[in-house]
C-alpha atoms as a PDB file:
ATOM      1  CA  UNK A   1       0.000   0.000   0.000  1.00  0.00           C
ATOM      2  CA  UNK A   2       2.823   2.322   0.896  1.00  0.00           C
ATOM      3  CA  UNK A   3       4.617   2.295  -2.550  1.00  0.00           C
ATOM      4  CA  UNK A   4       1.720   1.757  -5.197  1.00  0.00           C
ATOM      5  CA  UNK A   5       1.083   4.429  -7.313  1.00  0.00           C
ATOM      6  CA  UNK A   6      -2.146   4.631  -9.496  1.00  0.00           C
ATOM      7  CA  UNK A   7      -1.251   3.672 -12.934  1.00  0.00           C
ATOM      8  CA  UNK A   8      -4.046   4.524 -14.773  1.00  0.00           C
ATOM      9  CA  UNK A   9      -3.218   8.446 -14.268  1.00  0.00           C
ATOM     10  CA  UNK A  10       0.030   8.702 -16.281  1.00  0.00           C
ATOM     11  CA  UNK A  11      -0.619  12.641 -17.238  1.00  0.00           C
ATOM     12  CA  UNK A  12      -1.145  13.283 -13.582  1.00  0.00           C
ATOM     13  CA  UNK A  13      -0.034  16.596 -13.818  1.00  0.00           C
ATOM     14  CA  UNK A  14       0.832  18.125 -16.781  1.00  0.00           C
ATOM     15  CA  UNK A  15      -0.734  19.057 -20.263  1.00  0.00           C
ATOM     16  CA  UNK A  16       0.310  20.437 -23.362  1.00  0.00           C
ATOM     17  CA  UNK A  17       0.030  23.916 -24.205  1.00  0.00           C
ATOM     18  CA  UNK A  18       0.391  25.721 -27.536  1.00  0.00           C
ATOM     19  CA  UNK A  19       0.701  29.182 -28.019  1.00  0.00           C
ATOM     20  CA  UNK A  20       2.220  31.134 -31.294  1.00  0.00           C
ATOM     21  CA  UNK A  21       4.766  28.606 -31.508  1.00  0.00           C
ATOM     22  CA  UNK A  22       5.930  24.709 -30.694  1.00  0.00           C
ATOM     23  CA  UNK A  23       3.912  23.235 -27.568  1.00  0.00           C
ATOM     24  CA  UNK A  24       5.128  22.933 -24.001  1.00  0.00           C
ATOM     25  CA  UNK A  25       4.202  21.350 -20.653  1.00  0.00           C
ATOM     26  CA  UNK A  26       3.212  23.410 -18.058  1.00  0.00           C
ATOM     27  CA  UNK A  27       1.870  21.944 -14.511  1.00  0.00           C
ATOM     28  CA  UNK A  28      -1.996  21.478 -14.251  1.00  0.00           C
ATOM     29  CA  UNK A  29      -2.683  21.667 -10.735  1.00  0.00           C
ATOM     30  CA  UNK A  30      -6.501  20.402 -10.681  1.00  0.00           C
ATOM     31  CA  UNK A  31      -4.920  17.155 -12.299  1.00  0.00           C
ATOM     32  CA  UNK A  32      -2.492  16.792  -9.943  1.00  0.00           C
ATOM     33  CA  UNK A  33      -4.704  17.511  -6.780  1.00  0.00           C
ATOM     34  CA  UNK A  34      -6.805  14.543  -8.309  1.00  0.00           C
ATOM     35  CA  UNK A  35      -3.429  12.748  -8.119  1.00  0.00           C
ATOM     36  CA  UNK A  36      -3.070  13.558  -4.690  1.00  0.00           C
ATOM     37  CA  UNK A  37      -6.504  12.443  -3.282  1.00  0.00           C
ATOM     38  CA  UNK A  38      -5.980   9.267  -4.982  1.00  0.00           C
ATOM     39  CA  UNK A  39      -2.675   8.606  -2.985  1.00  0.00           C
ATOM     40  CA  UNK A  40      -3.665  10.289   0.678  1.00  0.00           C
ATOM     41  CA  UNK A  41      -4.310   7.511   3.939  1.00  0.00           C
ATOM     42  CA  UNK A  42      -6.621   9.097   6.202  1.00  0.00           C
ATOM     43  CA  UNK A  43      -5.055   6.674   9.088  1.00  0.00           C
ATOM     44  CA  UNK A  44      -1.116   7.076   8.002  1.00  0.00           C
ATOM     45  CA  UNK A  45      -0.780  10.620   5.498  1.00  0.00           C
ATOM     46  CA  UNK A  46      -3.915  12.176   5.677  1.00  0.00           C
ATOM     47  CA  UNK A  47      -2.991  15.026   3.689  1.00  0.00           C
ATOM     48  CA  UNK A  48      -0.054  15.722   0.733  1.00  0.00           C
ATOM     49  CA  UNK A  49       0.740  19.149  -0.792  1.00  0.00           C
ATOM     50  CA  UNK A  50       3.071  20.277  -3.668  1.00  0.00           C
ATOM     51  CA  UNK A  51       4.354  24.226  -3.069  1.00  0.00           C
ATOM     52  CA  UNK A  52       7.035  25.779  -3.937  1.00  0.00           C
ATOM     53  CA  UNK A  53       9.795  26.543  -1.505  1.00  0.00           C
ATOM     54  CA  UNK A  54       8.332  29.598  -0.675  1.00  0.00           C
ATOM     55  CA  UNK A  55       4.877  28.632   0.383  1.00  0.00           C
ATOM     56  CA  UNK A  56       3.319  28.679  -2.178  1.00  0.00           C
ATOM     57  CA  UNK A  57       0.588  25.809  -2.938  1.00  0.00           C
ATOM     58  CA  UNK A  58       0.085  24.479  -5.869  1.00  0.00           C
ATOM     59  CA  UNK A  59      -1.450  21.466  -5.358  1.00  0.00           C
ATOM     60  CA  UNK A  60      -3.060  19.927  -2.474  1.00  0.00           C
ATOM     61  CA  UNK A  61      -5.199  17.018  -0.819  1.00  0.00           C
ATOM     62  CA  UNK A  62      -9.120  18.051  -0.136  1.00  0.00           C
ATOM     63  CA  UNK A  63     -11.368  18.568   2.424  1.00  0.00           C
ATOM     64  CA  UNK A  64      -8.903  20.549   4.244  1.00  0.00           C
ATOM     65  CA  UNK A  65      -8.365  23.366   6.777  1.00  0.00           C
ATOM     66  CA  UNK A  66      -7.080  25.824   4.483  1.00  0.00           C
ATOM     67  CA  UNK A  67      -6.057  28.105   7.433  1.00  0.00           C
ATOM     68  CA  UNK A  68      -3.786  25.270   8.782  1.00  0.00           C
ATOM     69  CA  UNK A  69      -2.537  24.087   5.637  1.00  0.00           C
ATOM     70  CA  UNK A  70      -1.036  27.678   4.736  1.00  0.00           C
ATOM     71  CA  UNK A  71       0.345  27.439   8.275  1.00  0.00           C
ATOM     72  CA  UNK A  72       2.085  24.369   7.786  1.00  0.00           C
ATOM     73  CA  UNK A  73       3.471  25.642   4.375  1.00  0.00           C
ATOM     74  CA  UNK A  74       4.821  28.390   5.936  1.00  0.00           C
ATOM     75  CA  UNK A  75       6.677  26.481   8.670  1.00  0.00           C
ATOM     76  CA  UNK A  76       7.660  24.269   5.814  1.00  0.00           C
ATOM     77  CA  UNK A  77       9.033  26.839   3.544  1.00  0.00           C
ATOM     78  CA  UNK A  78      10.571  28.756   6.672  1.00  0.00           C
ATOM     79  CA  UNK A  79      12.954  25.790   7.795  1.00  0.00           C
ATOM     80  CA  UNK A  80      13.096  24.483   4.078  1.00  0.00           C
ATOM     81  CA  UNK A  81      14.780  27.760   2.969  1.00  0.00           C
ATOM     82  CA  UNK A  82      16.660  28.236   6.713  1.00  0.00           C
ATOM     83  CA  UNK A  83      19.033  24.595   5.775  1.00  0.00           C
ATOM     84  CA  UNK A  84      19.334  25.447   2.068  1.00  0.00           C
ATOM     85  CA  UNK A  85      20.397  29.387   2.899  1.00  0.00           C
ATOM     86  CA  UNK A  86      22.916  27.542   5.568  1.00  0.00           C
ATOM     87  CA  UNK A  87      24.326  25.142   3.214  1.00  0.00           C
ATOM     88  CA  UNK A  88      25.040  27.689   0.563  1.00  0.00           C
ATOM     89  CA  UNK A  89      26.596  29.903   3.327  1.00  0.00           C
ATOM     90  CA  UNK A  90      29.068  26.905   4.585  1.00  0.00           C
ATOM     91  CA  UNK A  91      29.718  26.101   0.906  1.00  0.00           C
ATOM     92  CA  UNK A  92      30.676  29.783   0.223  1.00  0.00           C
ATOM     93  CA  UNK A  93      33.039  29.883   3.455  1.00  0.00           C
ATOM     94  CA  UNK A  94      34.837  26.799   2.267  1.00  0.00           C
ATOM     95  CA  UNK A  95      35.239  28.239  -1.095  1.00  0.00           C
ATOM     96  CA  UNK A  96      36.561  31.589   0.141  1.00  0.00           C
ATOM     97  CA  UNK A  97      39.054  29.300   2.665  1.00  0.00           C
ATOM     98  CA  UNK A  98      40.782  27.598  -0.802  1.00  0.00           C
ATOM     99  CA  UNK A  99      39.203  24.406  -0.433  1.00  0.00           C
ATOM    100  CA  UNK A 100      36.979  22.484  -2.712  1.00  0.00           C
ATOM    101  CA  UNK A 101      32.886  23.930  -1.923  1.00  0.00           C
ATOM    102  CA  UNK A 102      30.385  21.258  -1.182  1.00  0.00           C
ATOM    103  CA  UNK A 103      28.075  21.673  -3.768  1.00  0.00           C
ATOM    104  CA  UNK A 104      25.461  18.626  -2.267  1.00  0.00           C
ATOM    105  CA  UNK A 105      21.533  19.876  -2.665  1.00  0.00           C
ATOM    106  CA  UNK A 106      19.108  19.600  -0.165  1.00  0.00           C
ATOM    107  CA  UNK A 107      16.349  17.157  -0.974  1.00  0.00           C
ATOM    108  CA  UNK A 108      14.687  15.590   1.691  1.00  0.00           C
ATOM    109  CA  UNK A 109      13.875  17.384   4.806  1.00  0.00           C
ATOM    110  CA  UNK A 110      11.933  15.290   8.475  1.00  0.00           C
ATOM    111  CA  UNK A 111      10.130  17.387  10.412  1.00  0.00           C
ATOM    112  CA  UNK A 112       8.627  15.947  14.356  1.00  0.00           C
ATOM    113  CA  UNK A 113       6.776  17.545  16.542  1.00  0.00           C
ATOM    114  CA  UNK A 114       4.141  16.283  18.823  1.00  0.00           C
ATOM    115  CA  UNK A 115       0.544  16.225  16.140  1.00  0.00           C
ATOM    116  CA  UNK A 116       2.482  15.301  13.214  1.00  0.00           C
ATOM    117  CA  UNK A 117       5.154  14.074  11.195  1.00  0.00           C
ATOM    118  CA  UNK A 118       6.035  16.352   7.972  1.00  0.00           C
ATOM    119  CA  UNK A 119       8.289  14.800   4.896  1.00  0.00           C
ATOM    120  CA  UNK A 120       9.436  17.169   2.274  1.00  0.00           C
ATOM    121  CA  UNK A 121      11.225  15.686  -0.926  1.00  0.00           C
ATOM    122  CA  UNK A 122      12.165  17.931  -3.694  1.00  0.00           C
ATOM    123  CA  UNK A 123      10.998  17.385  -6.861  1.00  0.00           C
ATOM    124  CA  UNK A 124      12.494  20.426  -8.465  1.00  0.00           C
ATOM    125  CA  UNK A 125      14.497  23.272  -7.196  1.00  0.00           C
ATOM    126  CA  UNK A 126      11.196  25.092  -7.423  1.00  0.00           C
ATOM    127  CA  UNK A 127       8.860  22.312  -6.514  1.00  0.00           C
ATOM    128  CA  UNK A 128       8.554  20.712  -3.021  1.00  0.00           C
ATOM    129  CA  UNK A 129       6.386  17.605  -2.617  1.00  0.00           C
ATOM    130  CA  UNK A 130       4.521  17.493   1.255  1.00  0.00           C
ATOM    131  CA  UNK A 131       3.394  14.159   3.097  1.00  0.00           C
ATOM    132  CA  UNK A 132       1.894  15.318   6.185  1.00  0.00           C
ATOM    133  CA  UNK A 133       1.486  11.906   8.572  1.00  0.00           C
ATOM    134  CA  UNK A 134      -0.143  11.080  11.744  1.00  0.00           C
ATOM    135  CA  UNK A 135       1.569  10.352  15.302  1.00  0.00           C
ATOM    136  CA  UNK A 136       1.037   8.225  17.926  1.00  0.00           C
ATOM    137  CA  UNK A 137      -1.332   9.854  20.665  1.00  0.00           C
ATOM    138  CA  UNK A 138       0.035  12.326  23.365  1.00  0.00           C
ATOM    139  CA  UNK A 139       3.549  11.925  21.656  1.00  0.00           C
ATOM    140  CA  UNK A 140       5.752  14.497  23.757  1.00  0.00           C
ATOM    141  CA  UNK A 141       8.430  15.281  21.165  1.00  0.00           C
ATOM    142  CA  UNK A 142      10.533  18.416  20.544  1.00  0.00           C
ATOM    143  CA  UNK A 143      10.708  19.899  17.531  1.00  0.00           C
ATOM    144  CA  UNK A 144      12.741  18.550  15.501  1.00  0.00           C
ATOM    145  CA  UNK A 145      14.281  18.754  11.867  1.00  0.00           C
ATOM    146  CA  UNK A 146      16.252  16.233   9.900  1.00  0.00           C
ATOM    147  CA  UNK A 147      17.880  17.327   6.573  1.00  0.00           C
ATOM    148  CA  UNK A 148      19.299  14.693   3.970  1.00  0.00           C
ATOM    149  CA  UNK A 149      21.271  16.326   1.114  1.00  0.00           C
ATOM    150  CA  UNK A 150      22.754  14.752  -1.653  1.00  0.00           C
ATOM    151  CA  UNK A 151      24.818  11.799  -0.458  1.00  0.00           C
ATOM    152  CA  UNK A 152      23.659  11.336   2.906  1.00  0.00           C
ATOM    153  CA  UNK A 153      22.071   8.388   4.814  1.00  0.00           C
ATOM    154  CA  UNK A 154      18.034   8.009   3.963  1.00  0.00           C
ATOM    155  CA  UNK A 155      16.107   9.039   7.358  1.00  0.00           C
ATOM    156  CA  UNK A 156      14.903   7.097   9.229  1.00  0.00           C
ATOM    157  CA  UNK A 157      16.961   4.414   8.640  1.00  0.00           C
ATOM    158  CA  UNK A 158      15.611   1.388   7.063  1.00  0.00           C
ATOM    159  CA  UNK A 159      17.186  -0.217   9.829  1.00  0.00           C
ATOM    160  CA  UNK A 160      15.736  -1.653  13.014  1.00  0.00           C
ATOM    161  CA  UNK A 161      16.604   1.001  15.937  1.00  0.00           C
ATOM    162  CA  UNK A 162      14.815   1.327  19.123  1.00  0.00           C
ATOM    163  CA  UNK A 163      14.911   4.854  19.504  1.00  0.00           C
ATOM    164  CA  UNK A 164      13.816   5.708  15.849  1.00  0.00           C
ATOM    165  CA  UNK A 165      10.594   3.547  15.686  1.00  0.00           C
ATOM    166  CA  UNK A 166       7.152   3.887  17.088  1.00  0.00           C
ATOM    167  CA  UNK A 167       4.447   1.352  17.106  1.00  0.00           C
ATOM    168  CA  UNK A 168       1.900   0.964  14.781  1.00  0.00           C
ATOM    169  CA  UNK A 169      -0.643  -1.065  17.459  1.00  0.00           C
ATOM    170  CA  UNK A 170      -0.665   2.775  18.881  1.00  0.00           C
ATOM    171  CA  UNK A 171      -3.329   4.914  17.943  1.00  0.00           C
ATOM    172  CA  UNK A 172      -2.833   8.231  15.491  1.00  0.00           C
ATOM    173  CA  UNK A 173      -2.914  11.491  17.309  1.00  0.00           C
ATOM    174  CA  UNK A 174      -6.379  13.198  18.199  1.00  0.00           C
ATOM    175  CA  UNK A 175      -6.356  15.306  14.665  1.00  0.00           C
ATOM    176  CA  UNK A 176      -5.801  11.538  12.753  1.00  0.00           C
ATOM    177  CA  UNK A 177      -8.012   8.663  12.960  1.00  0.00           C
ATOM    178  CA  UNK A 178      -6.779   5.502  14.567  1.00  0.00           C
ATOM    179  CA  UNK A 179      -3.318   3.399  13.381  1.00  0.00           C
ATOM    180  CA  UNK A 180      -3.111  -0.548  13.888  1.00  0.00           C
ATOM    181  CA  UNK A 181      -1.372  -3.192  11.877  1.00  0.00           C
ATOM    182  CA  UNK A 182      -4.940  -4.172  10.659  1.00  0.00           C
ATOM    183  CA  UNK A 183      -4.489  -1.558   8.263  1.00  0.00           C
ATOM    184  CA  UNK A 184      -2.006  -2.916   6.527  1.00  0.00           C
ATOM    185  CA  UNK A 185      -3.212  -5.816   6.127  1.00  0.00           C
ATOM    186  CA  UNK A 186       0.119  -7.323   7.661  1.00  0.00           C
ATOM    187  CA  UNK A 187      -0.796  -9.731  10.595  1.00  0.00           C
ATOM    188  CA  UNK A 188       1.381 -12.860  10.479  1.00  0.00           C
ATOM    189  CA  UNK A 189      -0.308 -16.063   9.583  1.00  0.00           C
ATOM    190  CA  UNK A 190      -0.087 -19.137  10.979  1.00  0.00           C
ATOM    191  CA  UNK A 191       1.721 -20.566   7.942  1.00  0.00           C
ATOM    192  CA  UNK A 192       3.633 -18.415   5.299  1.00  0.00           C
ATOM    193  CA  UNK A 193       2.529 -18.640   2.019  1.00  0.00           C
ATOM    194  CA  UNK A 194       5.501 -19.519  -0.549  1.00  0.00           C
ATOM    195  CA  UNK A 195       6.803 -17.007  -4.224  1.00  0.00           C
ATOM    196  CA  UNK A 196       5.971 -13.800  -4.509  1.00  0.00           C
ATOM    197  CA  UNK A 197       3.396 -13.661  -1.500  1.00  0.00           C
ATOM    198  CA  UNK A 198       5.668 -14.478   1.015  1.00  0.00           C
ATOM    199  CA  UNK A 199       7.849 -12.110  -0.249  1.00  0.00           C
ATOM    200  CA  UNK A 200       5.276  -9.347   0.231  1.00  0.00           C
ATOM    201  CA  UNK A 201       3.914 -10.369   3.322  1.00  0.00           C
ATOM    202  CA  UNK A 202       8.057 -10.532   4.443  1.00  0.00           C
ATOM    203  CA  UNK A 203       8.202  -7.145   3.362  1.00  0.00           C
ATOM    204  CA  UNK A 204       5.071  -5.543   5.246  1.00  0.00           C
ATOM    205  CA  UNK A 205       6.271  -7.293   8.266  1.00  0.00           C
ATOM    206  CA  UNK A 206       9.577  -5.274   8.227  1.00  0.00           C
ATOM    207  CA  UNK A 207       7.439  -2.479   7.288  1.00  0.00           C
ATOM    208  CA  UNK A 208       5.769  -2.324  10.442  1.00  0.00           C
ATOM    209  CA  UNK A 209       8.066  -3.249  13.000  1.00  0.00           C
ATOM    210  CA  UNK A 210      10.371  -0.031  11.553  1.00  0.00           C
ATOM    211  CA  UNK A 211       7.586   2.007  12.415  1.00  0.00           C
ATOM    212  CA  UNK A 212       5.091   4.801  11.163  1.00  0.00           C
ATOM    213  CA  UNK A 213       7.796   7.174   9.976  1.00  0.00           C
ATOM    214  CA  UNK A 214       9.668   4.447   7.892  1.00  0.00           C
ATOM    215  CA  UNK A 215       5.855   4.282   5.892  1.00  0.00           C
ATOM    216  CA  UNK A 216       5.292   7.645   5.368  1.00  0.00           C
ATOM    217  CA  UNK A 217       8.809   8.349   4.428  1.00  0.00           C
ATOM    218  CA  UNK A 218       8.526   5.000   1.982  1.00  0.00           C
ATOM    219  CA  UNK A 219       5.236   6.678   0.555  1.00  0.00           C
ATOM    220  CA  UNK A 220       6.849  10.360  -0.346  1.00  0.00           C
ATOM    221  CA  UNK A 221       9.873   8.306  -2.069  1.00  0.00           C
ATOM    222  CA  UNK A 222       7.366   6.182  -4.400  1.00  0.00           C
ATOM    223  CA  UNK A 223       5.211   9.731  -4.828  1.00  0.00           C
ATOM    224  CA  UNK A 224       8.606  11.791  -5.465  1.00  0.00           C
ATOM    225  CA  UNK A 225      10.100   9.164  -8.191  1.00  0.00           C
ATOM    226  CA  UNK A 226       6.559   8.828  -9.967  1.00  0.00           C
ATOM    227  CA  UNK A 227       5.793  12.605 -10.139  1.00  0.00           C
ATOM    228  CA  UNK A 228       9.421  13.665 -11.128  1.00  0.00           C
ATOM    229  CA  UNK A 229       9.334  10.969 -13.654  1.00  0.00           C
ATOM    230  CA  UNK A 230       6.587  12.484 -15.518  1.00  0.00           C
ATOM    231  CA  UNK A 231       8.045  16.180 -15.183  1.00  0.00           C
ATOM    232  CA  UNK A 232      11.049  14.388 -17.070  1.00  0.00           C
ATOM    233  CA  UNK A 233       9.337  12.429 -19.554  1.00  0.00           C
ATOM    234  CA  UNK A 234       7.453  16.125 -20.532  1.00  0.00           C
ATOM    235  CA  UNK A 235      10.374  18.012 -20.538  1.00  0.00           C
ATOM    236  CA  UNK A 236       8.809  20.298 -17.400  1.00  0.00           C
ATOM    237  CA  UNK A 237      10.573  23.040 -15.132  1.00  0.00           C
ATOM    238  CA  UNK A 238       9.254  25.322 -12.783  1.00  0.00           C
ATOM    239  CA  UNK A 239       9.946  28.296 -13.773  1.00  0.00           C
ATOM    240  CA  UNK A 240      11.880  30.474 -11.304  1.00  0.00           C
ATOM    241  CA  UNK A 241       8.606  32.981 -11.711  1.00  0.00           C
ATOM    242  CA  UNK A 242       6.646  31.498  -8.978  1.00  0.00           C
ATOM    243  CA  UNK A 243       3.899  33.911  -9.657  1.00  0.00           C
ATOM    244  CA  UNK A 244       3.485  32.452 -12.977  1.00  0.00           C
ATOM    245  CA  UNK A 245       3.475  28.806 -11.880  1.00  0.00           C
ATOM    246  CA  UNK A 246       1.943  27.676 -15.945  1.00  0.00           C
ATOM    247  CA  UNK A 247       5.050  29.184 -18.002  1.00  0.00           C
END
């Protein structure tokens, strides 16, 4: 469940456009909202958003509190922009210092906090994808921010460590509804079955005992490759105009 991607919605997000000249992708958000909706958990990511890095939304998962979504996007962009302004300013110092600059991007970003766990992945350097997940109840957590940039170990680990996992037998926070291995189908049977259904059934069982995060961060890599996949196939870029989001 965590890695399947619809694949009867191959133009999930962009169409052609001619005007005075050859044609051209550009991003068509309603499509891609559609996309979205088809992807969101209500138990594990109950909502997933694609803005640009500085808060603005392009395309996101509905019903939702629109008040609290441009909240989140704005803590989003805010500590999104804080690591990538950092890492430009230690690359600059190194450069200035004679030594080679470290030119690594950011492109995943973990956020934690008590209600919620937030994964950013960048799809472009002006597109962010969003998987906003549920927590455990009462979780007492600190804020806390995780940045991967190019070449560095995939958080969490997919690597059995006490301190990194959290049940899924717990229930969701209040603002998610409840979490269980039930829904994931994943319960071990009495006998295992043999081929390719063992293998799966192997699989959700590691799944679940690395924990909620290790799901929702599994589900933003399968969204991430799909979606940039198709902004590849159609030739698409953001264009730096983030006002003009359609070229």
């Amino acid at each position: 469940m965590e890695g399947n991607i619809p694949s009867s919605h191959q133009e999930v997000a962009l169409t052609n456009y001619r005007h005075k000249g050859p044609s051209f992708a550009m991003l068509n958000t309603v499509k891609l909202s559609e996309f979205l909706n088809l992807n969101v958990d209500q138990k594990l990511y109950p909502r997933l958003i694609v803005m640009t890095p500085n808060g603005t939304l392009m395309s996101y998962t509905t019903p939702t509190d629109i008040r609290e979504l441009r909240d989140q996007a704005a803590l989003i962009s805010m500590c999104w922009n804080d690591y990538t302004k950092a890492a430009k300013e230690k690359a600059h110092s190194i450069s200035m210092e004679g030594e080679s600059s470290d030119s690594r991007k950011l492109e995943t970003l973990t956020i934690e906090f008590d209600s919620a766990n937030i994964i950013v992945r960048s799809l472009q350097k002006k597109l962010l994808l969003v998987l906003v997940g549920g927590v455990p109840p009462k979780r007492q957590r600190e804020f806390k921010a995780t940045s991967e940039f190019t070449g560095d170990p995939r958080y969490p680990p997919e690597e059995l460590h006490q301190e990194t996992t959290e049940p899924l037998q717990e229930r969701a926070s209040t603002s998610a509804p409840e979490i269980s291995t039930q829904d994931f189908k994943a319960a071990a049977p009495s006998s295992l079955p043999t081929g390719s259904s063992a293998i799966e059934m192997n699989e959700k069982q590691k799944d679940i005992k690395l924990g909620i995060l290790h799901i929702q961060r599994k589900k933003a890599d399968a969204l991430a490759a799909y979606i940039t996949g198709e902004f590849n196939k159609a030739d698409f870029v953001m264009p730096d105009d983030a006002s003009n989001p359609f070229g």
